[in-house]
N, C-alpha and C. Protein backbone atom coordinates (compact mmCIF):
# COMPACT_ATOMS: atom_id res chain seq x y z
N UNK A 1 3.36 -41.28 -43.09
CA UNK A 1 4.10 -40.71 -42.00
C UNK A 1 3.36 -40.99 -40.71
N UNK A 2 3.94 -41.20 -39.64
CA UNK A 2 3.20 -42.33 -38.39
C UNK A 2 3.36 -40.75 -37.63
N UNK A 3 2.46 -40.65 -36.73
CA UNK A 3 1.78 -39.51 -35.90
C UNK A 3 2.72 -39.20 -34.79
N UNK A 4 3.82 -40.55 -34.24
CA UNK A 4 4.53 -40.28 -33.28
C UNK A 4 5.73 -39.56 -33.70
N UNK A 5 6.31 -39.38 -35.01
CA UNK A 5 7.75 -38.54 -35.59
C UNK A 5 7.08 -37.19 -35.82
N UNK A 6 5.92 -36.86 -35.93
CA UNK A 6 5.80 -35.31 -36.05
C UNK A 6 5.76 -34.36 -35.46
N UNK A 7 6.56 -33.21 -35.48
CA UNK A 7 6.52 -32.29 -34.71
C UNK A 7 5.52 -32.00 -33.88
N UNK A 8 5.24 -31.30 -32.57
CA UNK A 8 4.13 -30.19 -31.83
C UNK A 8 4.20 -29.09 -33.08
N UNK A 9 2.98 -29.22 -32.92
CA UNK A 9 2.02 -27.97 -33.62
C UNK A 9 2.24 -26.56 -33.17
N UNK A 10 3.20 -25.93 -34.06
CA UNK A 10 4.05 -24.47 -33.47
C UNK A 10 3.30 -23.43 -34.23
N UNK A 11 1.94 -23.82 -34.70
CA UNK A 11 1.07 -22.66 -35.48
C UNK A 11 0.90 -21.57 -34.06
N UNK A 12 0.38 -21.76 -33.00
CA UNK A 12 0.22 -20.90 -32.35
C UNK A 12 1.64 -20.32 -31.20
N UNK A 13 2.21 -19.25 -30.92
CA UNK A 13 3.18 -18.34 -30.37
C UNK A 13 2.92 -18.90 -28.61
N UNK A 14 3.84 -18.94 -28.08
CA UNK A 14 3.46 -19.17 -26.73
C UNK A 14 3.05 -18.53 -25.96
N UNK A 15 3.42 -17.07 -26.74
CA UNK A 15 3.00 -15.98 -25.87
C UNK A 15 1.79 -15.96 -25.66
N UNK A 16 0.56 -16.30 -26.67
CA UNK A 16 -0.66 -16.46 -26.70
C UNK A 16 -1.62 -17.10 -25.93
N UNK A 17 -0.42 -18.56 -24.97
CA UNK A 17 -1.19 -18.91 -24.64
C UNK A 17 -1.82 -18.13 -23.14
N UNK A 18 -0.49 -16.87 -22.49
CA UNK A 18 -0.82 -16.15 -20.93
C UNK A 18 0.60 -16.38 -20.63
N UNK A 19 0.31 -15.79 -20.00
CA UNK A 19 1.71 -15.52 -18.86
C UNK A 19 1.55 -16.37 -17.56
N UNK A 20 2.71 -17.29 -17.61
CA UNK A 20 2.78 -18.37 -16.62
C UNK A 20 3.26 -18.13 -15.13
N UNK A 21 3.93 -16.73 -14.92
CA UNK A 21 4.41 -15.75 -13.83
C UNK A 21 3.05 -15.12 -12.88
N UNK A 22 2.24 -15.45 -13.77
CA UNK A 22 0.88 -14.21 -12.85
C UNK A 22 0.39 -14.95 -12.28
N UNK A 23 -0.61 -14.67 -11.16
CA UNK A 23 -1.15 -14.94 -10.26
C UNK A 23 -2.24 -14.26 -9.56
N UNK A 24 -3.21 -14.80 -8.88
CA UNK A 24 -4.27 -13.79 -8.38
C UNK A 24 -3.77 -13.35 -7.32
N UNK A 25 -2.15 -13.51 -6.46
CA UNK A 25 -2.02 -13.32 -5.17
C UNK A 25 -1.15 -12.05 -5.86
N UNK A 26 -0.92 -11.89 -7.10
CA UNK A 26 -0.06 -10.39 -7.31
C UNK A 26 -1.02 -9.37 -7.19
N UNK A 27 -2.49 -9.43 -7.16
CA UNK A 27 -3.16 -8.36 -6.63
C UNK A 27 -3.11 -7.56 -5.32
N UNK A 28 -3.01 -8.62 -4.48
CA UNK A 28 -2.52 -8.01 -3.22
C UNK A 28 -1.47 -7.01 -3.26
N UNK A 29 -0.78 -7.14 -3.96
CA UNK A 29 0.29 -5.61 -3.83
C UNK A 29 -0.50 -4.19 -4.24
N UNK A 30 -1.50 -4.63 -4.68
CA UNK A 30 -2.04 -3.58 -4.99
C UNK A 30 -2.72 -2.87 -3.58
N UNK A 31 -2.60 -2.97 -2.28
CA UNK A 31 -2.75 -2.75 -1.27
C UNK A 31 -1.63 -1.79 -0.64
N UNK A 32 -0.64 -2.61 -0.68
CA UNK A 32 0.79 -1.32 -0.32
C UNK A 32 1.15 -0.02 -1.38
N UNK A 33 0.51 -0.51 -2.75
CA UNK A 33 0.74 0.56 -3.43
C UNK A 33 -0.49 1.66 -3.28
N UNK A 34 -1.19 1.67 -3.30
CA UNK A 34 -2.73 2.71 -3.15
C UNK A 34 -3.13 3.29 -1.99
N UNK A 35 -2.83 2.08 -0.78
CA UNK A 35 -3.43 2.57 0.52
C UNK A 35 -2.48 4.06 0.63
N UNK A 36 -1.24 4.19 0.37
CA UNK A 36 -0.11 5.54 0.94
C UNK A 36 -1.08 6.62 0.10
N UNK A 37 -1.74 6.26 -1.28
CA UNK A 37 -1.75 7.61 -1.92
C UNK A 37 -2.95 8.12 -1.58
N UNK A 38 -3.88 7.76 -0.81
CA UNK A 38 -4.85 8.27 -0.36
C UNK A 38 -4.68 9.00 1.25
N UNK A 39 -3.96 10.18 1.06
CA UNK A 39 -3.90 10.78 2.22
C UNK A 39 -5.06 11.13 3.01
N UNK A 40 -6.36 11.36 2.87
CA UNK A 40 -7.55 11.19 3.49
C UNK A 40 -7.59 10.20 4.82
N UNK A 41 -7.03 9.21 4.39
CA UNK A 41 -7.27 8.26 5.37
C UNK A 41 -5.81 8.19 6.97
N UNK A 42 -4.90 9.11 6.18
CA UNK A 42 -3.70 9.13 7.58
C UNK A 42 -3.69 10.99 7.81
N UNK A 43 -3.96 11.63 7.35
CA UNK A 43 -3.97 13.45 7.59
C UNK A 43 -4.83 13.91 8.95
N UNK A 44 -4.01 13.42 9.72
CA UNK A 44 -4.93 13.68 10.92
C UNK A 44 -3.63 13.64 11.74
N UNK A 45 -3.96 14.32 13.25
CA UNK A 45 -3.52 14.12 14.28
C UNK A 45 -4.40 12.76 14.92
N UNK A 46 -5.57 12.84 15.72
CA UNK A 46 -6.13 12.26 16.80
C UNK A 46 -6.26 11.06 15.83
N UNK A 47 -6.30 9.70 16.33
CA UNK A 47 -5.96 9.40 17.41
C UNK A 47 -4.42 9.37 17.67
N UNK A 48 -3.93 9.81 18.47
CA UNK A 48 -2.83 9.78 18.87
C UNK A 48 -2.21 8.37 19.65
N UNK A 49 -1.07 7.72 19.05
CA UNK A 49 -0.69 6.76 19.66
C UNK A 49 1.20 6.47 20.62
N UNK A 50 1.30 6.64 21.69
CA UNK A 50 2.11 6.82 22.51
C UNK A 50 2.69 8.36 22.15
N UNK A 51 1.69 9.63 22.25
CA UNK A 51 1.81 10.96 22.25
C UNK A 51 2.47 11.03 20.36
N UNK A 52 2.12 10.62 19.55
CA UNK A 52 3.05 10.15 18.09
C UNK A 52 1.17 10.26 17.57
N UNK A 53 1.31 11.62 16.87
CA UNK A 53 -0.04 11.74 15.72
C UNK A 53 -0.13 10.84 14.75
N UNK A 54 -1.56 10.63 14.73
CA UNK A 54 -1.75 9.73 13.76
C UNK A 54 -0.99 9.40 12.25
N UNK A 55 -0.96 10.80 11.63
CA UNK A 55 -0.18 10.73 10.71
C UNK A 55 1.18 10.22 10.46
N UNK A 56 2.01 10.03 11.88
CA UNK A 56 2.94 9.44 11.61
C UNK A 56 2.97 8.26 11.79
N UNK A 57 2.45 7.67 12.60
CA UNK A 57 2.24 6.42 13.12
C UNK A 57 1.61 5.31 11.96
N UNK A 58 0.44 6.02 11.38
CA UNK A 58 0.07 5.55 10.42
C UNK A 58 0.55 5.01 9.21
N UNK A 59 1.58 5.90 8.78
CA UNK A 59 2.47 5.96 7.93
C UNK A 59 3.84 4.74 7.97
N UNK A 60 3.85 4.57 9.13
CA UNK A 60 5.07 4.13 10.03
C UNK A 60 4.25 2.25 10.24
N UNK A 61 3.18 2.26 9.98
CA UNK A 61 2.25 1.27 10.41
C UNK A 61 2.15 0.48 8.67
N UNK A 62 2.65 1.55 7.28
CA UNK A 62 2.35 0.90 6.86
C UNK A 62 3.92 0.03 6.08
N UNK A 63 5.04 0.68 6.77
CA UNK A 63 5.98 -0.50 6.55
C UNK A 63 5.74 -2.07 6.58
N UNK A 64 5.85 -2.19 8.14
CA UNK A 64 5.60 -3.96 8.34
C UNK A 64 4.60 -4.45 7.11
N UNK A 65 3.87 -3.62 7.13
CA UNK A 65 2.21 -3.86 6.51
C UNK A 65 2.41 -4.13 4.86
N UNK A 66 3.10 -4.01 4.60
CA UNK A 66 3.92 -3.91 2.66
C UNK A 66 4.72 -5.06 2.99
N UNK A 67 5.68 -5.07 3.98
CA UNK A 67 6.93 -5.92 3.88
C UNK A 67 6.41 -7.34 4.11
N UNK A 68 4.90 -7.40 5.41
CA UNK A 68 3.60 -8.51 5.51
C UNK A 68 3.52 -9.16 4.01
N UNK A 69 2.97 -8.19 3.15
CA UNK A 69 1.90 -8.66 2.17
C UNK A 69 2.63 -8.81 0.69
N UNK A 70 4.42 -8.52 0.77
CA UNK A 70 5.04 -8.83 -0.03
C UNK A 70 5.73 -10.02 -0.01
N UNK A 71 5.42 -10.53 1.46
CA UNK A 71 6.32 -11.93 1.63
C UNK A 71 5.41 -12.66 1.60
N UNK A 72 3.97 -12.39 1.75
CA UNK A 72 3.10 -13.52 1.73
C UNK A 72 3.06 -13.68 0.05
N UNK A 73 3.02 -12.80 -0.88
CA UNK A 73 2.47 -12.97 -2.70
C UNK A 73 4.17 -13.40 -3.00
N UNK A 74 5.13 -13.51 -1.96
CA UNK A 74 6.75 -13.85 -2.37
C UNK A 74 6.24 -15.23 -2.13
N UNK A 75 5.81 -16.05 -0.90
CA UNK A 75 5.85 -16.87 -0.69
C UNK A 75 4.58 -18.05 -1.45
N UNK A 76 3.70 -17.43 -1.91
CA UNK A 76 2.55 -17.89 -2.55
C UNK A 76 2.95 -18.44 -4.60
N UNK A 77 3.78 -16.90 -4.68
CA UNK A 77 3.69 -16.77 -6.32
C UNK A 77 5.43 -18.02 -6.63
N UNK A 78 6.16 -17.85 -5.59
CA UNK A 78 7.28 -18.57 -5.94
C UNK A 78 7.52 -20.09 -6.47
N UNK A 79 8.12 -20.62 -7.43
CA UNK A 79 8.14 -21.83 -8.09
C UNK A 79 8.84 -22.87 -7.04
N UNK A 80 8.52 -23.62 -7.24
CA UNK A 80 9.20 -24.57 -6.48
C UNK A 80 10.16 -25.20 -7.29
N UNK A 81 11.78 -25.54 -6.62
CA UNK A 81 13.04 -25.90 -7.39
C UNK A 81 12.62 -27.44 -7.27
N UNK A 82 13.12 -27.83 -8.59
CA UNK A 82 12.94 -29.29 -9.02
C UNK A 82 14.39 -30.12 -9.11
N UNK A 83 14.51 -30.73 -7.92
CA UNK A 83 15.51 -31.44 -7.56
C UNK A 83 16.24 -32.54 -8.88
């Protein structure tokens, strides 16, 4: 039997070999998710920014700041279409 008619070697599951979806840039989300739950760091009034306490502003600061760092790991992790 000649080496070129035989099957790929299906002893091992593909799953085994990793997950082809992950990436080191999906860590970064881990930034929009954690920074909110540490209230320590926005529970304040001062500094106050355009008469608007910190706490809200802060909070309000971290929209863009998620919607930033989800389009950059959107734009990093995404496949490219094969024409």
């Amino acid at each position: 039997m000649s080496t070129d008619s035989q099957q790929p070697d299906r002893s091992r599951p593909e799953e085994d070999i990793g997950n082809p979806d992950w990436s080191p840039w999906v860590l970064l989300l881990i930034i929009p998710i954690v920074i909110p739950l540490i209230p320590m760091i926005y529970n304040r009034v001062e500094p106050t920014l355009f008469d608007i306490p910190a706490f809200y502003w802060i909070q309000l600061a971290y929209v863009p700041m998620s919607a930033a760092i989800t389009g950059i790991v959107y734009m990093k992790t995404r496949k490219k279409k094969v024409a």
